[in-house]
PDB file of N, CA and C in Angstrom:
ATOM      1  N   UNK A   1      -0.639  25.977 -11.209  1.00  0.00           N
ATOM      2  CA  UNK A   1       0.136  25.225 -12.182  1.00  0.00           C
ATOM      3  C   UNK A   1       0.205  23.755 -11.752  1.00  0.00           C
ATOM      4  N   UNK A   2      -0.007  22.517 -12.860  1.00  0.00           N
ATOM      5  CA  UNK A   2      -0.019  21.089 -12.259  1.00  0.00           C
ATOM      6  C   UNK A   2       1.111  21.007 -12.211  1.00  0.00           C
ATOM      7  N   UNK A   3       2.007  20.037 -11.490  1.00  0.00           N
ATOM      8  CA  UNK A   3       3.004  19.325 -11.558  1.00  0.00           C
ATOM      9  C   UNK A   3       3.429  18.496 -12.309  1.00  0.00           C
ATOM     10  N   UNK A   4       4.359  17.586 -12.796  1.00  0.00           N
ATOM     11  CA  UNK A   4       4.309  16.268 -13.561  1.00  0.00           C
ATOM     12  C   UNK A   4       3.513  15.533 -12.990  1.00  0.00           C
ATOM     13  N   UNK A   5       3.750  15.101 -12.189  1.00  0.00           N
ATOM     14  CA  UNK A   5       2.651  13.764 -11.644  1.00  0.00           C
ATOM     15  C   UNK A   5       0.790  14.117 -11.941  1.00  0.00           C
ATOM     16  N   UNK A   6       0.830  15.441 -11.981  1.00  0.00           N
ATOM     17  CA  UNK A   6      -0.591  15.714 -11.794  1.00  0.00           C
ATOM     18  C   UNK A   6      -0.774  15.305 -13.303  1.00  0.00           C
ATOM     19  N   UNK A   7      -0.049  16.207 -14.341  1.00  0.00           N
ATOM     20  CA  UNK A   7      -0.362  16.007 -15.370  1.00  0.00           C
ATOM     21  C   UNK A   7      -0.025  14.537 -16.150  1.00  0.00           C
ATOM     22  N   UNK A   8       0.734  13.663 -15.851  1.00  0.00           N
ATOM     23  CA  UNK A   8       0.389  12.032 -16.000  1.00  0.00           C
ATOM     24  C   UNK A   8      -0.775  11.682 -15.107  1.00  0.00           C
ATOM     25  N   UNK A   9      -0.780  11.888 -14.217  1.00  0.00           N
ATOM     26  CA  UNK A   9      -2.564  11.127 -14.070  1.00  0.00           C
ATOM     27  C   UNK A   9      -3.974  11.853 -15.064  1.00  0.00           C
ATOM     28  N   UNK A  10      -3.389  12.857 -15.295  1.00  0.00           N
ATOM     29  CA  UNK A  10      -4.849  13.284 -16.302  1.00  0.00           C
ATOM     30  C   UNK A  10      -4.603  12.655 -17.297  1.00  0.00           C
ATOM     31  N   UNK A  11      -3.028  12.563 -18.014  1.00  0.00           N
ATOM     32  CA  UNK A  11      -3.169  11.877 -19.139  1.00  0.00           C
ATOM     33  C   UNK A  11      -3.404  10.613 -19.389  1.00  0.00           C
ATOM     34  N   UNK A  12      -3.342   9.398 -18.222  1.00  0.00           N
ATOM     35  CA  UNK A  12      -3.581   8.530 -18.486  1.00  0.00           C
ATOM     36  C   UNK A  12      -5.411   8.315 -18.134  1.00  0.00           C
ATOM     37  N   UNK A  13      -5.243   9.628 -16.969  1.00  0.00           N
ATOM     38  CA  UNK A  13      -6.701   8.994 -16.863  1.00  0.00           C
ATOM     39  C   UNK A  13      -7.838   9.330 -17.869  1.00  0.00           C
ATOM     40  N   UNK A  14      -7.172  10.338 -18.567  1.00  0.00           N
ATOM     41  CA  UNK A  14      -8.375  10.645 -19.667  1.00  0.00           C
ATOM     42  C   UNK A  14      -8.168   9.321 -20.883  1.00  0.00           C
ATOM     43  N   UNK A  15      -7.122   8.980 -21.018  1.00  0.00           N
ATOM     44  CA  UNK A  15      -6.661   7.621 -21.649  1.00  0.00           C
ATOM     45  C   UNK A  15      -7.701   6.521 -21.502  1.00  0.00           C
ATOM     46  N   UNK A  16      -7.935   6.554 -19.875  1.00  0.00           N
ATOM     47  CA  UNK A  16      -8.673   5.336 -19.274  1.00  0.00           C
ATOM     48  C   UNK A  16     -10.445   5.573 -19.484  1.00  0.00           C
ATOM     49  N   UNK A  17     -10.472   7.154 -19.629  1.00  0.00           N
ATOM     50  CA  UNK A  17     -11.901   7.178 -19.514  1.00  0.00           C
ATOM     51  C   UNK A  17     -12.431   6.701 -21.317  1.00  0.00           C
ATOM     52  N   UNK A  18     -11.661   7.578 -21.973  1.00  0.00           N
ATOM     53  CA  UNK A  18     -11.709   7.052 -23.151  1.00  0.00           C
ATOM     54  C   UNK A  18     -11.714   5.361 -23.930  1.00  0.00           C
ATOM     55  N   UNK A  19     -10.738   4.863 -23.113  1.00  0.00           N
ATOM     56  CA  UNK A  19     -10.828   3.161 -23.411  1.00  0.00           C
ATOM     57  C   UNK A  19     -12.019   2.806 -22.781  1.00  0.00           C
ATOM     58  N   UNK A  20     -12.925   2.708 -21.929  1.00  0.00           N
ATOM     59  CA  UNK A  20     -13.880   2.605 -21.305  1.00  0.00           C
ATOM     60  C   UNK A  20     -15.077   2.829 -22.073  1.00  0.00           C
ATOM     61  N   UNK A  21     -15.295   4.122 -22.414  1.00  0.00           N
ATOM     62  CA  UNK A  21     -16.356   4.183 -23.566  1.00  0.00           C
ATOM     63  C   UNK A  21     -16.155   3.436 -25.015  1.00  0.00           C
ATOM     64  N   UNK A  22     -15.306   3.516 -25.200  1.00  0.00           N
ATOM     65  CA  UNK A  22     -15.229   2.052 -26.513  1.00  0.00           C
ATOM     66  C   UNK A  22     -15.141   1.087 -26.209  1.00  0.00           C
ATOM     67  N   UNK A  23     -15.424   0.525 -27.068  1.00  0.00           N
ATOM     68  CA  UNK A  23     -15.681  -1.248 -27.416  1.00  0.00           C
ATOM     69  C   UNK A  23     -14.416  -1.965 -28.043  1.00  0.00           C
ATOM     70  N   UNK A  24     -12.962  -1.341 -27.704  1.00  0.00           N
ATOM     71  CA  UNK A  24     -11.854  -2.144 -28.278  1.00  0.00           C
ATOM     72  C   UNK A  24     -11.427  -2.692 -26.832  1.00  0.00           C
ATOM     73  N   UNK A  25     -10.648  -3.662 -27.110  1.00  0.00           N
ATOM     74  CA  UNK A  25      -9.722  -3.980 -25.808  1.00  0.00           C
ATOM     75  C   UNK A  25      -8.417  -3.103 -25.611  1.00  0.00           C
ATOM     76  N   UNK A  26      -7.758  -3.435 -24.586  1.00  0.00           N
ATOM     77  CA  UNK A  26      -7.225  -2.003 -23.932  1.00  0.00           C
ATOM     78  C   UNK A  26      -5.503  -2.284 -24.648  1.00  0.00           C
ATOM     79  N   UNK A  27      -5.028  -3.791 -25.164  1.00  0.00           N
ATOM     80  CA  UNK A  27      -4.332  -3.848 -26.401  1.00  0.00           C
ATOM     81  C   UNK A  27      -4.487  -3.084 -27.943  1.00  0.00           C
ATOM     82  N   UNK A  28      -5.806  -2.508 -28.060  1.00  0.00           N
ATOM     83  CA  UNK A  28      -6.384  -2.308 -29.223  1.00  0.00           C
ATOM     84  C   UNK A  28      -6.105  -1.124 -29.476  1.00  0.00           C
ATOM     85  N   UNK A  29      -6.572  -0.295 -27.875  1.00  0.00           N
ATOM     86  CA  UNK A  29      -6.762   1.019 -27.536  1.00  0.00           C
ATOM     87  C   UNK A  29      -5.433   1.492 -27.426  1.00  0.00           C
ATOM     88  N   UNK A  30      -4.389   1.179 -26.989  1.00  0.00           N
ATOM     89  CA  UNK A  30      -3.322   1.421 -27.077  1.00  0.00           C
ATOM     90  C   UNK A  30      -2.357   1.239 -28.576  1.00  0.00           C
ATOM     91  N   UNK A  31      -2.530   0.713 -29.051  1.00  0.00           N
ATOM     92  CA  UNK A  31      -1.903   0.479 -30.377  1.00  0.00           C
ATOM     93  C   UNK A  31      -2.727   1.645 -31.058  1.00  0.00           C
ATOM     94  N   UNK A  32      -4.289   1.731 -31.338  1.00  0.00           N
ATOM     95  CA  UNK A  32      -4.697   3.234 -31.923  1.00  0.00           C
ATOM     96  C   UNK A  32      -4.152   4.236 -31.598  1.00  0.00           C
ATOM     97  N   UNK A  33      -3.710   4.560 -30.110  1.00  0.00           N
ATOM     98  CA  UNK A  33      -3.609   5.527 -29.492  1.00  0.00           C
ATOM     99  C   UNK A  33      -2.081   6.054 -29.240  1.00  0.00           C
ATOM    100  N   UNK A  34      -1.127   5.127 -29.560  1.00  0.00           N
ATOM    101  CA  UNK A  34      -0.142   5.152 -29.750  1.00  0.00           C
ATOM    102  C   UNK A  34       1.052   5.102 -27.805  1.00  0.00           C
ATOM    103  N   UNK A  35       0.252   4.481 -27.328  1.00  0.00           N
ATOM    104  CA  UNK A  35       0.705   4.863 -25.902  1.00  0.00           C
ATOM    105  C   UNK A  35       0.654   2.946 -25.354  1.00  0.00           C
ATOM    106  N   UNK A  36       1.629   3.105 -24.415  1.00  0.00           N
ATOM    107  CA  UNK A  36       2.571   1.655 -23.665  1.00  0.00           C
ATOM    108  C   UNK A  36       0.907   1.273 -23.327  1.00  0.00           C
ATOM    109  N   UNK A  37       1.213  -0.126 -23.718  1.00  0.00           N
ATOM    110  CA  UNK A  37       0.023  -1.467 -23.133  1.00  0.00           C
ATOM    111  C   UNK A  37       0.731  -1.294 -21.697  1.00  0.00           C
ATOM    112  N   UNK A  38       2.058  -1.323 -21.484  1.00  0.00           N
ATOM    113  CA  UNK A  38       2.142  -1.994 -19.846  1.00  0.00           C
ATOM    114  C   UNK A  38       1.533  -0.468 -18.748  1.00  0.00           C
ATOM    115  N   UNK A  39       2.182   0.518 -19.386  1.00  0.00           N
ATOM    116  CA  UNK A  39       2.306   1.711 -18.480  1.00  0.00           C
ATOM    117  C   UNK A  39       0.021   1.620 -18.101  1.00  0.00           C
ATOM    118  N   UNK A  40      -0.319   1.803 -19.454  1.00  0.00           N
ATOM    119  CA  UNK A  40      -1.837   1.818 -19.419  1.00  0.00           C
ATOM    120  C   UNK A  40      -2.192   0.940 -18.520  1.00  0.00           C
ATOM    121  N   UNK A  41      -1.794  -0.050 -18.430  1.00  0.00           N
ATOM    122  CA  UNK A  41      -2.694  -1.244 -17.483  1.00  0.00           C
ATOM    123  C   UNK A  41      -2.374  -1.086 -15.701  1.00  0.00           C
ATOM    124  N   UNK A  42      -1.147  -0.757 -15.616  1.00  0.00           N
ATOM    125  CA  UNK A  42      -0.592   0.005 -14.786  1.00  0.00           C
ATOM    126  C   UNK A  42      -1.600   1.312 -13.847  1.00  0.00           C
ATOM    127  N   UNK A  43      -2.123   2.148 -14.994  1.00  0.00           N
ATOM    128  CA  UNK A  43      -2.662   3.120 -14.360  1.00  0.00           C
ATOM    129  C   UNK A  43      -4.201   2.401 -14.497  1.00  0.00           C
ATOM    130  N   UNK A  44      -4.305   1.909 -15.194  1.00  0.00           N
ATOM    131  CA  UNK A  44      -6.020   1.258 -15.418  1.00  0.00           C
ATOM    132  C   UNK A  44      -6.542   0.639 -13.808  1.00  0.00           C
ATOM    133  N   UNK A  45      -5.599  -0.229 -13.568  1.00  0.00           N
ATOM    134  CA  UNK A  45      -5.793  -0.684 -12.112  1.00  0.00           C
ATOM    135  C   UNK A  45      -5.495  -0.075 -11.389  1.00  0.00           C
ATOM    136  N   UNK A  46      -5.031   0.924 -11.365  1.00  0.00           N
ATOM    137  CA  UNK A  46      -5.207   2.069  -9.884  1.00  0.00           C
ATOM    138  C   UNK A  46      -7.017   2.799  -9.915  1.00  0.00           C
ATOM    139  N   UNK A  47      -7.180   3.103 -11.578  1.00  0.00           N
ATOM    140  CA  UNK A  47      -8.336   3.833 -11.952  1.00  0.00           C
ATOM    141  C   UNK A  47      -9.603   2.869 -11.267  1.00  0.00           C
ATOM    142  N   UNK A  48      -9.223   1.837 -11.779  1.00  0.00           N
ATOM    143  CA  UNK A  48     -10.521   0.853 -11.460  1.00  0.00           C
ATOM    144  C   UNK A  48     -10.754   0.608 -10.163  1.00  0.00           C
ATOM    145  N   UNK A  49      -9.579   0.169  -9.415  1.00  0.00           N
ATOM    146  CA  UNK A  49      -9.750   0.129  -8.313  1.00  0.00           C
ATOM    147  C   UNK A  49     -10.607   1.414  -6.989  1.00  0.00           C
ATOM    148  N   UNK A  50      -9.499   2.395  -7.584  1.00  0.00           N
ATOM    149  CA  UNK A  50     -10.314   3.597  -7.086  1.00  0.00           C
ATOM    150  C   UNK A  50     -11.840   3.841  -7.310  1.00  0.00           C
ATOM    151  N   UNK A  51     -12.196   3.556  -8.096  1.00  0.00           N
ATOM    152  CA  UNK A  51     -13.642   3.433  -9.624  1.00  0.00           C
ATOM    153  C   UNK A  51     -14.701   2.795  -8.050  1.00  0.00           C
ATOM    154  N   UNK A  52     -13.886   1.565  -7.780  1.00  0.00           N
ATOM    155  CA  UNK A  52     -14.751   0.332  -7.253  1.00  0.00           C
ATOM    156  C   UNK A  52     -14.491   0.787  -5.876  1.00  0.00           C
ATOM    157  N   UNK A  53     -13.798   0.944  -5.036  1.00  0.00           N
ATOM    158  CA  UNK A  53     -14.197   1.568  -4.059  1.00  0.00           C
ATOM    159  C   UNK A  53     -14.828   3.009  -3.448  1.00  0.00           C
ATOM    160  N   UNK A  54     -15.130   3.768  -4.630  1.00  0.00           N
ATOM    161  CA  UNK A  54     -15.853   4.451  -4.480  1.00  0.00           C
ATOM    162  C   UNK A  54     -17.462   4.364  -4.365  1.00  0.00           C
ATOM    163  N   UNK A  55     -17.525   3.339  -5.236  1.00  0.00           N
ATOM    164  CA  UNK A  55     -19.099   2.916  -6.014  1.00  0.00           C
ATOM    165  C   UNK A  55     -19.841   2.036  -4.158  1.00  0.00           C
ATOM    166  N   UNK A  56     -18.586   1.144  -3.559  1.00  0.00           N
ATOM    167  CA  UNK A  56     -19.158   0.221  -2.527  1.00  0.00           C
ATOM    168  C   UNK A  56     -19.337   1.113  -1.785  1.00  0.00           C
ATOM    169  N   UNK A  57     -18.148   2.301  -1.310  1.00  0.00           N
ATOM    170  CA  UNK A  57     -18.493   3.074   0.011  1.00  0.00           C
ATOM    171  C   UNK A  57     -19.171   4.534  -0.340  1.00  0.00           C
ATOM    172  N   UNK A  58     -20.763   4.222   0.033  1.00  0.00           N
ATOM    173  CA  UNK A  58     -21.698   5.516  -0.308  1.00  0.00           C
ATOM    174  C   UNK A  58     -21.408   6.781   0.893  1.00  0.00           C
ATOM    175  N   UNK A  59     -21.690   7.666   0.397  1.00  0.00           N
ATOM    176  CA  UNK A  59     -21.316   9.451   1.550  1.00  0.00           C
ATOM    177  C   UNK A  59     -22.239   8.809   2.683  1.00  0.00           C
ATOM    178  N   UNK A  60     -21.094   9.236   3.523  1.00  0.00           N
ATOM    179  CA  UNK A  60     -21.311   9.028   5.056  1.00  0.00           C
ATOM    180  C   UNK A  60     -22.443  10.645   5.183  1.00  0.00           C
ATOM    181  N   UNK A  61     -22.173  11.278   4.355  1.00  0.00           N
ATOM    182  CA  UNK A  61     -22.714  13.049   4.289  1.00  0.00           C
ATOM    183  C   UNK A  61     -24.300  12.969   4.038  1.00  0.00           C
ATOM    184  N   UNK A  62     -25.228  13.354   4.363  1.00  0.00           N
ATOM    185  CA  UNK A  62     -26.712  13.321   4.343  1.00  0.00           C
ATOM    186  C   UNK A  62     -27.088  14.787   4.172  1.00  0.00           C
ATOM    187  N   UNK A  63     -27.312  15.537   3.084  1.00  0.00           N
ATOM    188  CA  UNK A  63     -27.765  17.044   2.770  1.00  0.00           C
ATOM    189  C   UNK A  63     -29.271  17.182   3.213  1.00  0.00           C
ATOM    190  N   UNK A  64     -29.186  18.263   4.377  1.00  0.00           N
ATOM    191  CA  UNK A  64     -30.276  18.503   4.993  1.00  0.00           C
ATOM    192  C   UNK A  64     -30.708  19.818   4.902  1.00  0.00           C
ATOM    193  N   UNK A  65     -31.759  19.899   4.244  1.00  0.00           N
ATOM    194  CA  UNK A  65     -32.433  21.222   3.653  1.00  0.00           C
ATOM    195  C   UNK A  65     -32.675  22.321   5.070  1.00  0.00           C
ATOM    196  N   UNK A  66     -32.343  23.869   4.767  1.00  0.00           N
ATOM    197  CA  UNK A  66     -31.633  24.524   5.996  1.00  0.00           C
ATOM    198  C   UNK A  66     -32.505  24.607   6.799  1.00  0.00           C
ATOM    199  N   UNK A  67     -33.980  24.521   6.116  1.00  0.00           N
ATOM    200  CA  UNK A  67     -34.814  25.089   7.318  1.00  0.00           C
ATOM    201  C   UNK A  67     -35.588  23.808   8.065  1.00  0.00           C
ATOM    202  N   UNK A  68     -34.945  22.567   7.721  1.00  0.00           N
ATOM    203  CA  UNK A  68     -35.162  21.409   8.385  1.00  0.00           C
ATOM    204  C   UNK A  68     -33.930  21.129   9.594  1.00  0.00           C
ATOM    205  N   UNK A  69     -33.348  22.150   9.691  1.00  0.00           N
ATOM    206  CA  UNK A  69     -32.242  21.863  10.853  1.00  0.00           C
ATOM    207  C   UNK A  69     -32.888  22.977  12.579  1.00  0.00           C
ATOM    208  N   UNK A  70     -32.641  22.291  13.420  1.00  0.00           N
ATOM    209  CA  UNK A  70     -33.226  22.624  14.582  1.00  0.00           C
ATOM    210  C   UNK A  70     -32.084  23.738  15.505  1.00  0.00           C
ATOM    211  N   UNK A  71     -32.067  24.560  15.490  1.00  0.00           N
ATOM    212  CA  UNK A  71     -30.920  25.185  16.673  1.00  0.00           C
ATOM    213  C   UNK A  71     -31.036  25.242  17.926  1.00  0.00           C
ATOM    214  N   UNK A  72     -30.090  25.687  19.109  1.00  0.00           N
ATOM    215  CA  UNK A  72     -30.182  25.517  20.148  1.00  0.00           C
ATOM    216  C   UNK A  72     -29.294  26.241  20.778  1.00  0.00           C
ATOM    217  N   UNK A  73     -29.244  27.564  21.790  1.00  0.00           N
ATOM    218  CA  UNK A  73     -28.839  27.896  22.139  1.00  0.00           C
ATOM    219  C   UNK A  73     -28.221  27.470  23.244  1.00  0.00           C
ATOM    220  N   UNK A  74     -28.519  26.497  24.041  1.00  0.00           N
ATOM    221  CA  UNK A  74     -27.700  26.104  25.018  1.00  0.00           C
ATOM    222  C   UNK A  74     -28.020  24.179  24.679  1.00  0.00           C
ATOM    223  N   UNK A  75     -26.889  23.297  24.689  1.00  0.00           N
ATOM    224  CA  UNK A  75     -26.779  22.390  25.001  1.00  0.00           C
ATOM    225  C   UNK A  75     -26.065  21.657  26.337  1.00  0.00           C
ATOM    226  N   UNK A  76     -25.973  20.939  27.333  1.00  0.00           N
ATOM    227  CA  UNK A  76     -25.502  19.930  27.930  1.00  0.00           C
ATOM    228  C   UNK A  76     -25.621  18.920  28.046  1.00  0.00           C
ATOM    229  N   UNK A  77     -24.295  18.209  27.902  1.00  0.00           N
ATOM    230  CA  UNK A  77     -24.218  16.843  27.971  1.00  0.00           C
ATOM    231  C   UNK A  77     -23.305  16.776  29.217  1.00  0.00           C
ATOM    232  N   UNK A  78     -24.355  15.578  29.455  1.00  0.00           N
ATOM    233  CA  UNK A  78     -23.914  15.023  31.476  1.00  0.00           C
ATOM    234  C   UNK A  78     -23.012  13.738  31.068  1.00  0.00           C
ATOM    235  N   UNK A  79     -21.821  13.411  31.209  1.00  0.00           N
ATOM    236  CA  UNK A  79     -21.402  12.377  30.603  1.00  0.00           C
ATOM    237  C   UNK A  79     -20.832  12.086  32.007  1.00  0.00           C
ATOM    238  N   UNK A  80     -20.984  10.446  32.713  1.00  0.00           N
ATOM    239  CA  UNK A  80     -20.134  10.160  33.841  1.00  0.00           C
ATOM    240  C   UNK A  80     -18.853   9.293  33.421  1.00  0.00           C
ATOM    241  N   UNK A  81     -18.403   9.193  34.325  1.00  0.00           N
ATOM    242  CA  UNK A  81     -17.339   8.331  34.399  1.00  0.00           C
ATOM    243  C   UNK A  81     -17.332   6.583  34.524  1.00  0.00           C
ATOM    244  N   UNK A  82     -16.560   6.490  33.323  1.00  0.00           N
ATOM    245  CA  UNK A  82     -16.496   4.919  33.513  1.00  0.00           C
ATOM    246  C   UNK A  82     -16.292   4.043  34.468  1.00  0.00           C
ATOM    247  N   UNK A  83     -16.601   3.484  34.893  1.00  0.00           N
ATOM    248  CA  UNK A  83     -15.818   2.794  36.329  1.00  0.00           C
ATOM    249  C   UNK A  83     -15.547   1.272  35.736  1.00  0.00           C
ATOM    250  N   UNK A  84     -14.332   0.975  36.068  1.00  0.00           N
ATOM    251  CA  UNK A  84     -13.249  -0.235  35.129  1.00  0.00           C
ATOM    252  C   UNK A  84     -13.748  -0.915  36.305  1.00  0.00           C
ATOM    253  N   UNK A  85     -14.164  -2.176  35.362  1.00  0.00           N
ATOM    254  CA  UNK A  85     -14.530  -3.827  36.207  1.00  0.00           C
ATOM    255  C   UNK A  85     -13.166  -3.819  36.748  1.00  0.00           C
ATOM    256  N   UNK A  86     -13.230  -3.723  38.225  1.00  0.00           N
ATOM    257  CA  UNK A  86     -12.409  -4.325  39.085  1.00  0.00           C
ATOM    258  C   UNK A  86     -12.884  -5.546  39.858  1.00  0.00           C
ATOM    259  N   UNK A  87     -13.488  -5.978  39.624  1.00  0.00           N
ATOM    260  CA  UNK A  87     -14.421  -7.487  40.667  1.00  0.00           C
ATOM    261  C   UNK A  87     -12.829  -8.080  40.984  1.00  0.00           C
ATOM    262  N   UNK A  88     -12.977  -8.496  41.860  1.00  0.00           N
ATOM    263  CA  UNK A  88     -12.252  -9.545  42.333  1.00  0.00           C
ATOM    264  C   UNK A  88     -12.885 -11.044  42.326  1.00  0.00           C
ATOM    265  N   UNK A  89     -12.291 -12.173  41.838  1.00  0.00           N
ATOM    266  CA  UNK A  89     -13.048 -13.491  42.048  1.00  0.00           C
ATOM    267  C   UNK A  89     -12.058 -14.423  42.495  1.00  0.00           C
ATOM    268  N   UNK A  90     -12.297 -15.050  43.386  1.00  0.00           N
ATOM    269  CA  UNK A  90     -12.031 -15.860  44.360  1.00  0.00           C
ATOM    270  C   UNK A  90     -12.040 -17.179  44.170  1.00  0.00           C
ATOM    271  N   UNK A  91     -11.883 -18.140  43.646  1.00  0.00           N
ATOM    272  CA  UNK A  91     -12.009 -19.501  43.415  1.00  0.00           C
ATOM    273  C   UNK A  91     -11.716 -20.436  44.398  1.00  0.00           C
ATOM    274  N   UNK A  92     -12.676 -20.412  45.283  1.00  0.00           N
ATOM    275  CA  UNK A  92     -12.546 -21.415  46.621  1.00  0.00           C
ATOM    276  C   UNK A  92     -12.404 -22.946  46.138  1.00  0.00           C
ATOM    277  N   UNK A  93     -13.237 -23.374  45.424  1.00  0.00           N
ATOM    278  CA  UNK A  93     -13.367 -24.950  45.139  1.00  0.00           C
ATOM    279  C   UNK A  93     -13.586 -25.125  43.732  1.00  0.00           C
ATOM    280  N   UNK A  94     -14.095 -25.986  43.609  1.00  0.00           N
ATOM    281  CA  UNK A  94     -14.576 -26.375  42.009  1.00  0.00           C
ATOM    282  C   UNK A  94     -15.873 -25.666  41.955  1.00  0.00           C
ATOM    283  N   UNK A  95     -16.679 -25.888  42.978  1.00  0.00           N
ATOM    284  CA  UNK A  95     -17.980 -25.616  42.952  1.00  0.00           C
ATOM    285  C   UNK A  95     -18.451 -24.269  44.017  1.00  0.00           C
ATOM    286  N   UNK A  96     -17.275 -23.472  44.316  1.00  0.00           N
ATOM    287  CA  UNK A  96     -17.624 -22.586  45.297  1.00  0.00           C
ATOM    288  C   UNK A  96     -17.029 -21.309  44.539  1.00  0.00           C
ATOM    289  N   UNK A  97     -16.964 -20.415  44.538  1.00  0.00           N
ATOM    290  CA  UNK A  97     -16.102 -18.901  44.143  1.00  0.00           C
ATOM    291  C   UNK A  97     -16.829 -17.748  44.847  1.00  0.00           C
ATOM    292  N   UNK A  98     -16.673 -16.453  44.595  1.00  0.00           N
ATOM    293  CA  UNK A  98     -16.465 -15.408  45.302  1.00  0.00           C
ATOM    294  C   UNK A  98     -16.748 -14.223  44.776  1.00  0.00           C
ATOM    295  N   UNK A  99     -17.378 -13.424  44.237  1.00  0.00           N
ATOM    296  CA  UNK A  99     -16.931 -12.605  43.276  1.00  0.00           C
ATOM    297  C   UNK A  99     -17.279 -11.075  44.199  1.00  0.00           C
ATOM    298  N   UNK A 100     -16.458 -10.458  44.213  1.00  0.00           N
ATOM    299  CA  UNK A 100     -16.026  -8.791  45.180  1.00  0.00           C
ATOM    300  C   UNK A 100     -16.381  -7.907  44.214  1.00  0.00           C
ATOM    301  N   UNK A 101     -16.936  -6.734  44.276  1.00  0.00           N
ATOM    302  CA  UNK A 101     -16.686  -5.581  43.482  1.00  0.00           C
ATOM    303  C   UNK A 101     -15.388  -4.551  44.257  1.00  0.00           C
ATOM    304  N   UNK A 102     -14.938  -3.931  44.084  1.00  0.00           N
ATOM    305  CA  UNK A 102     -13.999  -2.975  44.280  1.00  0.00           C
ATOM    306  C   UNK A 102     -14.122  -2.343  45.401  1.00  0.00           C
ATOM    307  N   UNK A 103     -15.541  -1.888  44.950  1.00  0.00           N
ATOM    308  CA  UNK A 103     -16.630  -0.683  46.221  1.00  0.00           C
ATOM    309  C   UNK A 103     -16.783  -1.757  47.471  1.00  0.00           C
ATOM    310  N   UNK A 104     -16.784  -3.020  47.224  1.00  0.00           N
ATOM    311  CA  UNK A 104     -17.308  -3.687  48.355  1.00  0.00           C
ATOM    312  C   UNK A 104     -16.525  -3.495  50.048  1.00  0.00           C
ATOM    313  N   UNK A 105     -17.117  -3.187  50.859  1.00  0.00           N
ATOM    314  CA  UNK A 105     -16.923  -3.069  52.216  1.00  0.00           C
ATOM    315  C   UNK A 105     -15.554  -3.794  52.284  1.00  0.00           C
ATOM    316  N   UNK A 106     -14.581  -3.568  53.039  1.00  0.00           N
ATOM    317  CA  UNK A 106     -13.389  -3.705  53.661  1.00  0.00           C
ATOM    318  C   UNK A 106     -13.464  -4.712  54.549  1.00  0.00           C
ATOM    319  N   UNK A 107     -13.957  -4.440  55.838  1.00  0.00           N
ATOM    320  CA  UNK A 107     -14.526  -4.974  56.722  1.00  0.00           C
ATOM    321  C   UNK A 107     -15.691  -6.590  56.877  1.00  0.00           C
ATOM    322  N   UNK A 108     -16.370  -6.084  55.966  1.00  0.00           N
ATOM    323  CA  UNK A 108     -17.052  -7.017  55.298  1.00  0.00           C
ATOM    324  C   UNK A 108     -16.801  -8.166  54.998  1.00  0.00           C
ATOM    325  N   UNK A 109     -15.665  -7.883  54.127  1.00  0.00           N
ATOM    326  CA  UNK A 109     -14.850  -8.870  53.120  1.00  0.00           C
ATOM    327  C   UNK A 109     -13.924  -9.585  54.060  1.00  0.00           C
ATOM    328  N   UNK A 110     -13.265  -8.935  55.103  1.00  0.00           N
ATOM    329  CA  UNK A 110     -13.200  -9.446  56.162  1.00  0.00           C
ATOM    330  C   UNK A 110     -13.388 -10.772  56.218  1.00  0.00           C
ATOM    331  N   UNK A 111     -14.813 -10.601  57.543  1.00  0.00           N
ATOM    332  CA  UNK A 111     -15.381 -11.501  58.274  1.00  0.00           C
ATOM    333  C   UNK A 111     -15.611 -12.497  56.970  1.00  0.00           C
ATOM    334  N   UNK A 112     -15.894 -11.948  55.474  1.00  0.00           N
ATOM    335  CA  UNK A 112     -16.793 -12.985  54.624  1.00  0.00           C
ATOM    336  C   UNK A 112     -14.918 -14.355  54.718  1.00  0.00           C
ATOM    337  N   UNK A 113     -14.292 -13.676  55.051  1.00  0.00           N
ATOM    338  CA  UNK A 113     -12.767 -14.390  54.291  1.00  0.00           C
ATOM    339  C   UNK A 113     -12.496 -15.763  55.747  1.00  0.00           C
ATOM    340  N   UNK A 114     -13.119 -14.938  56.740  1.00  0.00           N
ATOM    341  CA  UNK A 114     -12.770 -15.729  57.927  1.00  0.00           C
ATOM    342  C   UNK A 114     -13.580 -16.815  58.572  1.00  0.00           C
ATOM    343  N   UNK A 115     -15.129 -16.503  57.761  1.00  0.00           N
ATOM    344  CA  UNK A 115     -15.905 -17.439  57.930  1.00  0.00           C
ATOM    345  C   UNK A 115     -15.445 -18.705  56.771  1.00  0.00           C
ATOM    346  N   UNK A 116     -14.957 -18.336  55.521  1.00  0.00           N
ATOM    347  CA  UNK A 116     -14.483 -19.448  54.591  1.00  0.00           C
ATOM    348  C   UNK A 116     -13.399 -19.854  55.115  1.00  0.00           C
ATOM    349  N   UNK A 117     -12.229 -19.453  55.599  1.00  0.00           N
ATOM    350  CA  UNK A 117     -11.397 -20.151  56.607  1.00  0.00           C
ATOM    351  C   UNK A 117     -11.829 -21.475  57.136  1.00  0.00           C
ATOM    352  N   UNK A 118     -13.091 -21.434  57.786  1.00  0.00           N
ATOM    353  CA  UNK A 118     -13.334 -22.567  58.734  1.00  0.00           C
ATOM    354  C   UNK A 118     -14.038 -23.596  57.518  1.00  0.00           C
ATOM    355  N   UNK A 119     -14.361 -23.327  56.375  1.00  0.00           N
ATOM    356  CA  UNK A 119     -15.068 -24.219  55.576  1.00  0.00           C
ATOM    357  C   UNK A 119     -14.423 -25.477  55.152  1.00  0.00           C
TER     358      UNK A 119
END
């Protein structure tokens, strides 16, 4: 069973499909038809709108005939882990900087810190 709401959108929208195939304006169509210019224009621009974004955004859906589809009893996917830019950068001078990865040696980083000390 429709609801009210269901059954005002059929009625206007069959309203709308109908003004559409004729050649009156939608003042015209309404005065023949005996139904509100405002309420009609009202639902006209929901219709149209809907109309027009349907027409720009084509099916994401691609129908692929059955015996063109491939099966597979076992799949794996190896997916690793992201590893988040941690660099460290260092801005010694105008013309000098530093740049660390995360992983980089401890020790390393060290001596690299103590030799720029003396610079």
């Amino acid at each position: 069973m429709m609801s009210s709401m269901e059954n005002k959108l059929k009625f206007w929208k069959n309203h709308w499909q109908q003004w559409k195939k004729s050649s009156v304006t939608q003042p015209e169509y309404c005065k023949l038809a005996g139904i509100s210019i405002h309420v009609f224009r009202r639902y006209s621009g929901t219709f149209s709108k809907h109309e027009k974004r349907s027409k720009k955004r084509p099916s994401k859906f691609i129908l692929v005939p059955e015996n063109k589809i491939q099966t597979t009893t076992k799949v794996k996917i190896k997916t690793e882990p992201s590893i988040p830019d941690t660099t460290m950068k260092l801005h010694l001078s105008e013309k000098m900087f530093l740049e660390i990865p995360d992983t980089f040696n401890k020790e390393t980083l060290l001596k690299i810190l103590k030799v720029v000390e003396t610079v």
